[in-house]
N, C-alpha and C. Protein backbone atom coordinates (compact mmCIF):
# COMPACT_ATOMS: atom_id res chain seq x y z
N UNK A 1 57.04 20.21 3.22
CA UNK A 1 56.11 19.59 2.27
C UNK A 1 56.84 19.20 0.99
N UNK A 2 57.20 19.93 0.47
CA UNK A 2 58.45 19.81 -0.51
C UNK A 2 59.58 18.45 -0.68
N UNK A 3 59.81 18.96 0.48
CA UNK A 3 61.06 17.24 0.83
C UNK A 3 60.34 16.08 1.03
N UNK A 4 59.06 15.83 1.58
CA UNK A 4 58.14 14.84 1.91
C UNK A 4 57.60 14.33 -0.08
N UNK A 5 57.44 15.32 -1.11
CA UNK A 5 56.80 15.05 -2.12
C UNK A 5 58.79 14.35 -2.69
N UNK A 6 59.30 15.16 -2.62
CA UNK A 6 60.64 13.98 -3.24
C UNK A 6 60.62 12.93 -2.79
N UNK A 7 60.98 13.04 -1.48
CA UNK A 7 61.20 11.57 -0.79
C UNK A 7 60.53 10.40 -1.03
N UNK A 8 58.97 10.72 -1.34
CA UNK A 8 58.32 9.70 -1.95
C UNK A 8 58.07 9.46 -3.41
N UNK A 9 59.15 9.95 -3.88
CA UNK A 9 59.26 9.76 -5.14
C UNK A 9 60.65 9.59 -5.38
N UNK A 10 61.60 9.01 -4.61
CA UNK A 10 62.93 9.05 -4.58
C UNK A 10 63.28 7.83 -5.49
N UNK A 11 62.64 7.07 -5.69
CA UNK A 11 62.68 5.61 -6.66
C UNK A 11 62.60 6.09 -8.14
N UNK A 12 62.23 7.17 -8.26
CA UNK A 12 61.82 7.42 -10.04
C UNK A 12 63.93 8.02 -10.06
N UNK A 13 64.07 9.15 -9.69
CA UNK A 13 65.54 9.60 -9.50
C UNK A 13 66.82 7.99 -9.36
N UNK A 14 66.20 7.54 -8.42
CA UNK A 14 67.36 6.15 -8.27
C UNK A 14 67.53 5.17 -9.57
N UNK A 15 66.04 5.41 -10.04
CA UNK A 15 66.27 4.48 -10.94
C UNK A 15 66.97 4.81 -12.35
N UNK A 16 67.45 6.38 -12.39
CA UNK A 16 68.19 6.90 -13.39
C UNK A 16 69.32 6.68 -12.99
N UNK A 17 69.53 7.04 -11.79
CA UNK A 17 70.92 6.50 -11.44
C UNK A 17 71.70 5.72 -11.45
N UNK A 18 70.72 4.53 -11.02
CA UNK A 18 70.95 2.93 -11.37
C UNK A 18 71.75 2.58 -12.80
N UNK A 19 70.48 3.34 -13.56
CA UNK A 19 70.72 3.48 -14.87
C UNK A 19 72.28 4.05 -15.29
N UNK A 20 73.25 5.02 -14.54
CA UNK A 20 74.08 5.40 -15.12
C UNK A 20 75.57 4.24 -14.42
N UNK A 21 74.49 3.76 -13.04
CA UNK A 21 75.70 2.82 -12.49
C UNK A 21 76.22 1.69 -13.47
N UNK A 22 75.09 1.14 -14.09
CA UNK A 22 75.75 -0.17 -15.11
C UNK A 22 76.68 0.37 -16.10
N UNK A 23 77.36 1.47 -16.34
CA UNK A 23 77.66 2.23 -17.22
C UNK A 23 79.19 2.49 -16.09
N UNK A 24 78.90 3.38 -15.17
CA UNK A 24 79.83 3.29 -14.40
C UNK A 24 79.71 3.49 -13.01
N UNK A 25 80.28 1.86 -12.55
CA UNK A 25 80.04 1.51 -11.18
C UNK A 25 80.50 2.20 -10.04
N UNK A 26 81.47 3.38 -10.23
CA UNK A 26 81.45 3.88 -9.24
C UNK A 26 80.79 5.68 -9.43
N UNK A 27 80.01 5.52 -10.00
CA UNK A 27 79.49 7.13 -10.12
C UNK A 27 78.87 7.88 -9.47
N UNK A 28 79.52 8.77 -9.18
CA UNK A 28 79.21 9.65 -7.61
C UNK A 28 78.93 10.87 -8.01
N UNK A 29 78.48 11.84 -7.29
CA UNK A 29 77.76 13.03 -7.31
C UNK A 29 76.60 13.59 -6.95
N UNK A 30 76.17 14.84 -7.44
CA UNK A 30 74.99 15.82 -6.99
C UNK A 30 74.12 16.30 -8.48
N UNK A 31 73.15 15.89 -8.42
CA UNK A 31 72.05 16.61 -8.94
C UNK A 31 71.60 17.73 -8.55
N UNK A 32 71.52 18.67 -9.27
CA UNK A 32 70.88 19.70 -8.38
C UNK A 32 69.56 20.08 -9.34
N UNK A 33 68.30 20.39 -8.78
CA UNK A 33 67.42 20.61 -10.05
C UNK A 33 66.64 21.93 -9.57
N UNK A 34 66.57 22.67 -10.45
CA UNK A 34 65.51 23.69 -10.20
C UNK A 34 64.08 23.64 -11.01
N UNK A 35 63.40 24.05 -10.01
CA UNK A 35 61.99 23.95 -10.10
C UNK A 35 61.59 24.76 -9.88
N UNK A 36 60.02 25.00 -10.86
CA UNK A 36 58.61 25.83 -10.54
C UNK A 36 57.68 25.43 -10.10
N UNK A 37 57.12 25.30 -9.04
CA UNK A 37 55.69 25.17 -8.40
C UNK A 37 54.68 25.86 -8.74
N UNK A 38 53.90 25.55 -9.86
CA UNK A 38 52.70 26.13 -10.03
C UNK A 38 51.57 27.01 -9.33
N UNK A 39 50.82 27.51 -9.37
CA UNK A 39 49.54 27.87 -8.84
C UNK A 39 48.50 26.80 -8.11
N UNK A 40 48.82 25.48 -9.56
CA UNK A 40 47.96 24.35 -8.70
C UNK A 40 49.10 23.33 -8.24
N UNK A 41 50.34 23.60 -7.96
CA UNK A 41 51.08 22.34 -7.26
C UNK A 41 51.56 21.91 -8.21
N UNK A 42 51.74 21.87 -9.80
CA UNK A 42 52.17 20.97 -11.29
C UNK A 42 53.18 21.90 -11.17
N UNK A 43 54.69 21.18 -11.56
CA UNK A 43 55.50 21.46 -11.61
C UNK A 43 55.62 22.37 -13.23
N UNK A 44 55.82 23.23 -13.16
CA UNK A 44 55.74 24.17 -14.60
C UNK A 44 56.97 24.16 -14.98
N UNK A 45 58.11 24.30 -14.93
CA UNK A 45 59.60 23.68 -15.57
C UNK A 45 60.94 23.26 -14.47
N UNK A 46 61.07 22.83 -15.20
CA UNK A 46 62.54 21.60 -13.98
C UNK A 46 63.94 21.91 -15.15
N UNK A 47 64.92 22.12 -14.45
CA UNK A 47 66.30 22.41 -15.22
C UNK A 47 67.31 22.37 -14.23
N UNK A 48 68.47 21.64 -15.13
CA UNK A 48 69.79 21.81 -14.15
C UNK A 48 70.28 22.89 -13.59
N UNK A 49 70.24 22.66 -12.08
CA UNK A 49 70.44 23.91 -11.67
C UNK A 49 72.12 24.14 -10.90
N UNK A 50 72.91 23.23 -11.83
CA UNK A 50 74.48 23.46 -11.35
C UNK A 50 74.79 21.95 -10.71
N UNK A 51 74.52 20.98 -11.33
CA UNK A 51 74.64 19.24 -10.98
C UNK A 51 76.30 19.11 -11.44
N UNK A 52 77.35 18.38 -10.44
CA UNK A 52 78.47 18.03 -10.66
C UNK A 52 78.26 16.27 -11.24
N UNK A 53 77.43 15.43 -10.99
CA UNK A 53 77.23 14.62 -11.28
C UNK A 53 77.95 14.24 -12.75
N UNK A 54 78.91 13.76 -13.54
CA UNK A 54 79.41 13.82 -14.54
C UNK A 54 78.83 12.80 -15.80
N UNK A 55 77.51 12.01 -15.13
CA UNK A 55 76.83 11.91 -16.29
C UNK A 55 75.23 12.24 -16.48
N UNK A 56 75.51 12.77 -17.91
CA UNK A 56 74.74 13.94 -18.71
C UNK A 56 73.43 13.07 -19.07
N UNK A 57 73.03 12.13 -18.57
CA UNK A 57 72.11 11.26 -18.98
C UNK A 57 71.28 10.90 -17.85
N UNK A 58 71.92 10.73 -16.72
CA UNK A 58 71.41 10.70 -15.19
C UNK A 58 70.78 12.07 -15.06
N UNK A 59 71.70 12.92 -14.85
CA UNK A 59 71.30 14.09 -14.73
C UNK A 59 69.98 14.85 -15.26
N UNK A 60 69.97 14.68 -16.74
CA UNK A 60 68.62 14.60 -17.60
C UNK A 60 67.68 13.90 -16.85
N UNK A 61 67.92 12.90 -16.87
CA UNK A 61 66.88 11.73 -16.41
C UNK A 61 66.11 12.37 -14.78
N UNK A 62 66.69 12.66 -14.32
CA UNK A 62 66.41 12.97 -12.86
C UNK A 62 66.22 14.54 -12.88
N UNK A 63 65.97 15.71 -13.72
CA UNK A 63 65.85 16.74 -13.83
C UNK A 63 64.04 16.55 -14.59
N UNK A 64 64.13 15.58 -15.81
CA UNK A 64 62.70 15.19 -16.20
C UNK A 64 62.03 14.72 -15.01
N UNK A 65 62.19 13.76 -14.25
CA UNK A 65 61.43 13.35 -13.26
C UNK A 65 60.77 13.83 -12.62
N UNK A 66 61.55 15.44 -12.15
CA UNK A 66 61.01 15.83 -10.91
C UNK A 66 59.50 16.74 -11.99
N UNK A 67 59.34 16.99 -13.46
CA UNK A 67 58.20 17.21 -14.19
C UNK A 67 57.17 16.68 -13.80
N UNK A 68 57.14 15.73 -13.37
CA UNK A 68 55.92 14.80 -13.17
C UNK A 68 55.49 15.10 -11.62
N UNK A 69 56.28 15.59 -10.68
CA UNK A 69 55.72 15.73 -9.59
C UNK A 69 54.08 16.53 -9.05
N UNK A 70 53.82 16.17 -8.32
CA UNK A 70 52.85 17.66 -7.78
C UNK A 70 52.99 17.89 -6.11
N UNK A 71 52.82 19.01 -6.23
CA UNK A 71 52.99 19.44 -4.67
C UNK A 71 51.50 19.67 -3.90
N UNK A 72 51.65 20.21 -2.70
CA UNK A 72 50.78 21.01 -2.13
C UNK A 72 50.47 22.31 -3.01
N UNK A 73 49.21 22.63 -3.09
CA UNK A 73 49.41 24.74 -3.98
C UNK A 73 49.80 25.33 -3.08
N UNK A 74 50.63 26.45 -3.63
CA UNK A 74 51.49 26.65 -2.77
C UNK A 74 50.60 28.27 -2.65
N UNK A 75 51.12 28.72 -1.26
CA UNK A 75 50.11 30.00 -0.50
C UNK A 75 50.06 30.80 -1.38
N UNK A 76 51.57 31.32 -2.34
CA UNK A 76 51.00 32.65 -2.60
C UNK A 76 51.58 32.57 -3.87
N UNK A 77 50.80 32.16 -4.83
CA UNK A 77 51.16 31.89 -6.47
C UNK A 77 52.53 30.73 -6.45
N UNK A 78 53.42 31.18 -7.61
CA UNK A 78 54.26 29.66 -8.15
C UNK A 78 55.27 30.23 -6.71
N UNK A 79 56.33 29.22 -6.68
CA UNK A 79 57.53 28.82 -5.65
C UNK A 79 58.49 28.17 -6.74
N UNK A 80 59.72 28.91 -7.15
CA UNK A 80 61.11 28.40 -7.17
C UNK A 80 61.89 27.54 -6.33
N UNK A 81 61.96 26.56 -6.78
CA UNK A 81 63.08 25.49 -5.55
C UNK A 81 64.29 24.97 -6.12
N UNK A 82 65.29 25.02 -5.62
CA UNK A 82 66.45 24.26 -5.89
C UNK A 82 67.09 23.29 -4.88
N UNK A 83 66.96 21.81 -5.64
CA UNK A 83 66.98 21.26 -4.72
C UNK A 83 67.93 19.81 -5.20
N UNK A 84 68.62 20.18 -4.14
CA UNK A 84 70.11 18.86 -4.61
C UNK A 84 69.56 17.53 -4.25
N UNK A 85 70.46 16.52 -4.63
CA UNK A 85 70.20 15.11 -4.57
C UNK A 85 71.57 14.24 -4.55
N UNK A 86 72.20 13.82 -3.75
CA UNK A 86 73.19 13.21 -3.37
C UNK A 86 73.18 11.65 -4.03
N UNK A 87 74.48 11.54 -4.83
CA UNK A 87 74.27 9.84 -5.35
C UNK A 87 75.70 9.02 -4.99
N UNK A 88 75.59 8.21 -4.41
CA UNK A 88 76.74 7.17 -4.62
C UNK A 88 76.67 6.03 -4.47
N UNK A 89 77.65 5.37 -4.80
CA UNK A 89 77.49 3.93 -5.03
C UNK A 89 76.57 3.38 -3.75
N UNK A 90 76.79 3.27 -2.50
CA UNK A 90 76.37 3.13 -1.28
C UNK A 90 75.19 2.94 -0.98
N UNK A 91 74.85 4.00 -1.67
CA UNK A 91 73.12 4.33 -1.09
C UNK A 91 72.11 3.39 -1.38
């Protein structure tokens, strides 16, 4: 359920990325973001959770994003997730 709520929200993340490509065209790396899953599914805080990605602006950008998400409520109170995100030129 989790990977299904990124995935369709994978355009808000790209488009930070995008954002760091005009800057530099070959910029590669991992986001990694940690998250809280609420009681009702609202993401309660998002933070870098160990991103090699080397710019500090993408990274931000795509750590805010995943704030705005909502999930399924999850069974048994909040859920911790850490969850990487692969970027390169390519994709």
């Amino acid at each position: 359920a989790i990977q299904r709520v990124v995935r369709a929200n994978f355009g808000r993340f790209r488009n930070c990325y995008d954002n760091g490509l005009r800057t530099n065209p070959s910029l590669t790396g991992r986001v990694v973001t940690k998250f809280i899953i609420g009681r009702d599914g609202a993401v309660s805080l998002s933070a870098d959770g160990g991103s090699d990605l080397p710019d500090h602006n993408v990274v931000s950008c795509v750590v805010r994003s995943f704030q705005n998400l909502s999930f399924p409520t999850p069974d048994n109170g909040q859920v911790t997730v850490t969850y990487p995100l692969m970027f390169s030129p390519a994709d």
